[in-house]
C-alpha atoms as a PDB file:
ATOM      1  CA  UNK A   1      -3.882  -8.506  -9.254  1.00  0.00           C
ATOM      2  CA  UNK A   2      -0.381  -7.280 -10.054  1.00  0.00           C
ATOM      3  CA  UNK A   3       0.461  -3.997  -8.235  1.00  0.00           C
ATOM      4  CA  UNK A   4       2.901  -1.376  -9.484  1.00  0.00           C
ATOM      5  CA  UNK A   5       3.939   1.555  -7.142  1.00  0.00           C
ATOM      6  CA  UNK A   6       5.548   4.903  -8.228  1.00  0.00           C
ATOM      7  CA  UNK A   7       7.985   6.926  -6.015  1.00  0.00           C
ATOM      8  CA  UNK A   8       7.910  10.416  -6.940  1.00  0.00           C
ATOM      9  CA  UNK A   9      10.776  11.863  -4.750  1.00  0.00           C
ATOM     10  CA  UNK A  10      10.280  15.714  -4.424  1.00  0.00           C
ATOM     11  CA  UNK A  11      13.368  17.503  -4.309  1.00  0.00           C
ATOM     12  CA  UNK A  12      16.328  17.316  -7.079  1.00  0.00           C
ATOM     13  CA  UNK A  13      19.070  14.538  -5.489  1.00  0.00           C
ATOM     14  CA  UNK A  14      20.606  17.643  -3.244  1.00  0.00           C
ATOM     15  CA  UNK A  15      22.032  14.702  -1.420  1.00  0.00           C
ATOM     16  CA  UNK A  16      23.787  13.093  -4.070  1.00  0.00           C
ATOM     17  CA  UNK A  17      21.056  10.604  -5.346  1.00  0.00           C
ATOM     18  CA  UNK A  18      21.143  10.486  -9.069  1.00  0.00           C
ATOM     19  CA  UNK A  19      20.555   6.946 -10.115  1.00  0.00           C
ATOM     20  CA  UNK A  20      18.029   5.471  -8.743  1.00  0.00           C
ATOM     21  CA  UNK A  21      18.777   1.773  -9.756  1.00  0.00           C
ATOM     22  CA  UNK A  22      21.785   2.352  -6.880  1.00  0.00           C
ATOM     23  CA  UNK A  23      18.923   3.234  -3.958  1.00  0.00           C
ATOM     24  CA  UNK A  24      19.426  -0.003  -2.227  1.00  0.00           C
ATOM     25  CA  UNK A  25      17.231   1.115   0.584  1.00  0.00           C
ATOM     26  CA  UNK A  26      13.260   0.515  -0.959  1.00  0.00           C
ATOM     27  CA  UNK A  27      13.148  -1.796   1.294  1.00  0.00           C
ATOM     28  CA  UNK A  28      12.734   0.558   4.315  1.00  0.00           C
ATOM     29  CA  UNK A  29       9.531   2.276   2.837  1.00  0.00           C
ATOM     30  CA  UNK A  30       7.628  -1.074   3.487  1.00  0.00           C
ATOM     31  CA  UNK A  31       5.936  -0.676  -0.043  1.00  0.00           C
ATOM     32  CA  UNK A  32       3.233  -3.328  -1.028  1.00  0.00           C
ATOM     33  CA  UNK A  33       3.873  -4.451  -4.227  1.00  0.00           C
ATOM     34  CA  UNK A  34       5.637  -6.265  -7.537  1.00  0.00           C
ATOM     35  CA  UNK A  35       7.133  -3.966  -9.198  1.00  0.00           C
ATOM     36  CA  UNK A  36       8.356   0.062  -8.363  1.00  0.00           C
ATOM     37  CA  UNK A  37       9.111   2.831 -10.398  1.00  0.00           C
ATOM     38  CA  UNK A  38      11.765   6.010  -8.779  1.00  0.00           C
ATOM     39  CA  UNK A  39      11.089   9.422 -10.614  1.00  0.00           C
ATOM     40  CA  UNK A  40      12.840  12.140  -9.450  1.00  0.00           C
ATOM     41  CA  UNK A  41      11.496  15.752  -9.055  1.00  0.00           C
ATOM     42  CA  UNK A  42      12.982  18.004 -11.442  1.00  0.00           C
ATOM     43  CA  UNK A  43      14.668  15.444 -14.245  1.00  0.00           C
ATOM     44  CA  UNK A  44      12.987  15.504 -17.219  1.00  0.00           C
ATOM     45  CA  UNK A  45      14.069  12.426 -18.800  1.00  0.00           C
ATOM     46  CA  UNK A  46      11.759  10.257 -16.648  1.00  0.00           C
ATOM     47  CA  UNK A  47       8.627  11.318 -15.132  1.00  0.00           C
ATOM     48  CA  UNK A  48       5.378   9.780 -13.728  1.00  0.00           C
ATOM     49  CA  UNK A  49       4.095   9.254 -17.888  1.00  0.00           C
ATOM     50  CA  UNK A  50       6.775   7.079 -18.444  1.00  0.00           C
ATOM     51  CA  UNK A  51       6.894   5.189 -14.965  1.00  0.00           C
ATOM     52  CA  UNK A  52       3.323   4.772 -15.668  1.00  0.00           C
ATOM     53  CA  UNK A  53       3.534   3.196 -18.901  1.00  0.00           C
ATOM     54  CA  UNK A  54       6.708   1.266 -17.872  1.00  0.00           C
ATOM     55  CA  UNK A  55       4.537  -0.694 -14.920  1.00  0.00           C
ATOM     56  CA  UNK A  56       1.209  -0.869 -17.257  1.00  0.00           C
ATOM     57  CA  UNK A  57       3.705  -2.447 -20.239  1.00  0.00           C
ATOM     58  CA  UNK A  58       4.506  -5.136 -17.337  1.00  0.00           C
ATOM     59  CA  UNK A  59       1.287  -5.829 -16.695  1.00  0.00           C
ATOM     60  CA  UNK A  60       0.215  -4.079 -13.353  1.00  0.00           C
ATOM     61  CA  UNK A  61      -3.238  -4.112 -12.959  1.00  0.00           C
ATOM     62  CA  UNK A  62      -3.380  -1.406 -10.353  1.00  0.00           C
ATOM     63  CA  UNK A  63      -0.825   1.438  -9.992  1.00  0.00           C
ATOM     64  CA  UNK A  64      -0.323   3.567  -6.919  1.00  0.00           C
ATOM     65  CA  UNK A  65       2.050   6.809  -6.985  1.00  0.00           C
ATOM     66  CA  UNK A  66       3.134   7.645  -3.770  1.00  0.00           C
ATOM     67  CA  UNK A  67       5.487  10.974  -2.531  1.00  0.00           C
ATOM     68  CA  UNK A  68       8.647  10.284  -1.204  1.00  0.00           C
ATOM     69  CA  UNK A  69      11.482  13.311  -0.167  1.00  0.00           C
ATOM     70  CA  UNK A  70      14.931  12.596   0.499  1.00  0.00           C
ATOM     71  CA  UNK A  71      15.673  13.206   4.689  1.00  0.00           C
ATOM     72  CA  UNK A  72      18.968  14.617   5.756  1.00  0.00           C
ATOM     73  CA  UNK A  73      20.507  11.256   6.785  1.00  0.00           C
ATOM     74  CA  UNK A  74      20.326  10.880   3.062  1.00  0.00           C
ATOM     75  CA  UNK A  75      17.395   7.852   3.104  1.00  0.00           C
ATOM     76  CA  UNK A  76      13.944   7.975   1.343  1.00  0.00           C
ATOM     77  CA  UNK A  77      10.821   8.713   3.711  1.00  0.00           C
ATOM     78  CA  UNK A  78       7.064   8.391   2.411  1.00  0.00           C
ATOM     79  CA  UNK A  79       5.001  11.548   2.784  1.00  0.00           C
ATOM     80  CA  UNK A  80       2.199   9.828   3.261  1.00  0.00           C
ATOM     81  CA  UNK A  81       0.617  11.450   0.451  1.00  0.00           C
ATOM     82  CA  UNK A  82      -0.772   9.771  -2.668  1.00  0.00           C
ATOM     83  CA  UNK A  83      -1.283  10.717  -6.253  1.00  0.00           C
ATOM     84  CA  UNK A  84      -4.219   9.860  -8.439  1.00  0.00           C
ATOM     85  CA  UNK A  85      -3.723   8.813 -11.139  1.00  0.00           C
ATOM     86  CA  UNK A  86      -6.709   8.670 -14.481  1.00  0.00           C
ATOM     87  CA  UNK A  87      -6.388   7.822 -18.017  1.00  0.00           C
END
């Protein structure tokens, strides 16, 4: 089974993250699976609908959305919170 995660990063890039193909650093959040998804709090040109649909058009079977907020040493940390997602 093919496994899709979403990042939903709260906050708005206060630390200068804007694209999210440049985050070189997913590495770090020792994520489980074949394909992610970065949405940003706060941009509306690409939120968890679309990320959704991106990974499901790829053919992920399962598809986890998981929090993420942006630390002061400007990296990604996990919440540890985790969205359900129905539909």
């Amino acid at each position: 089974m093919k496994t899709g995660v979403i990042v939903y990063v709260l906050g708005k890039g206060e630390y200068g993250f804007t694209e999210p193909s440049s985050w070189e650093f997913l590495g770090d959040l020792d994520l489980e699976a074949d394909k992610i998804e970065i949405v940003i709090s706060g941009e509306g040109k690409f939120d968890v609908m679309d990320a959704w649909w991106k990974l499901t058009a790829k053919g992920m079977n399962r598809i986890v959305c998981v929090l993420a907020e942006i630390t002061n040493d400007s990296r990604l940390r996990l919440t540890g919170r985790e969205l359900r997602l129905c539909g």
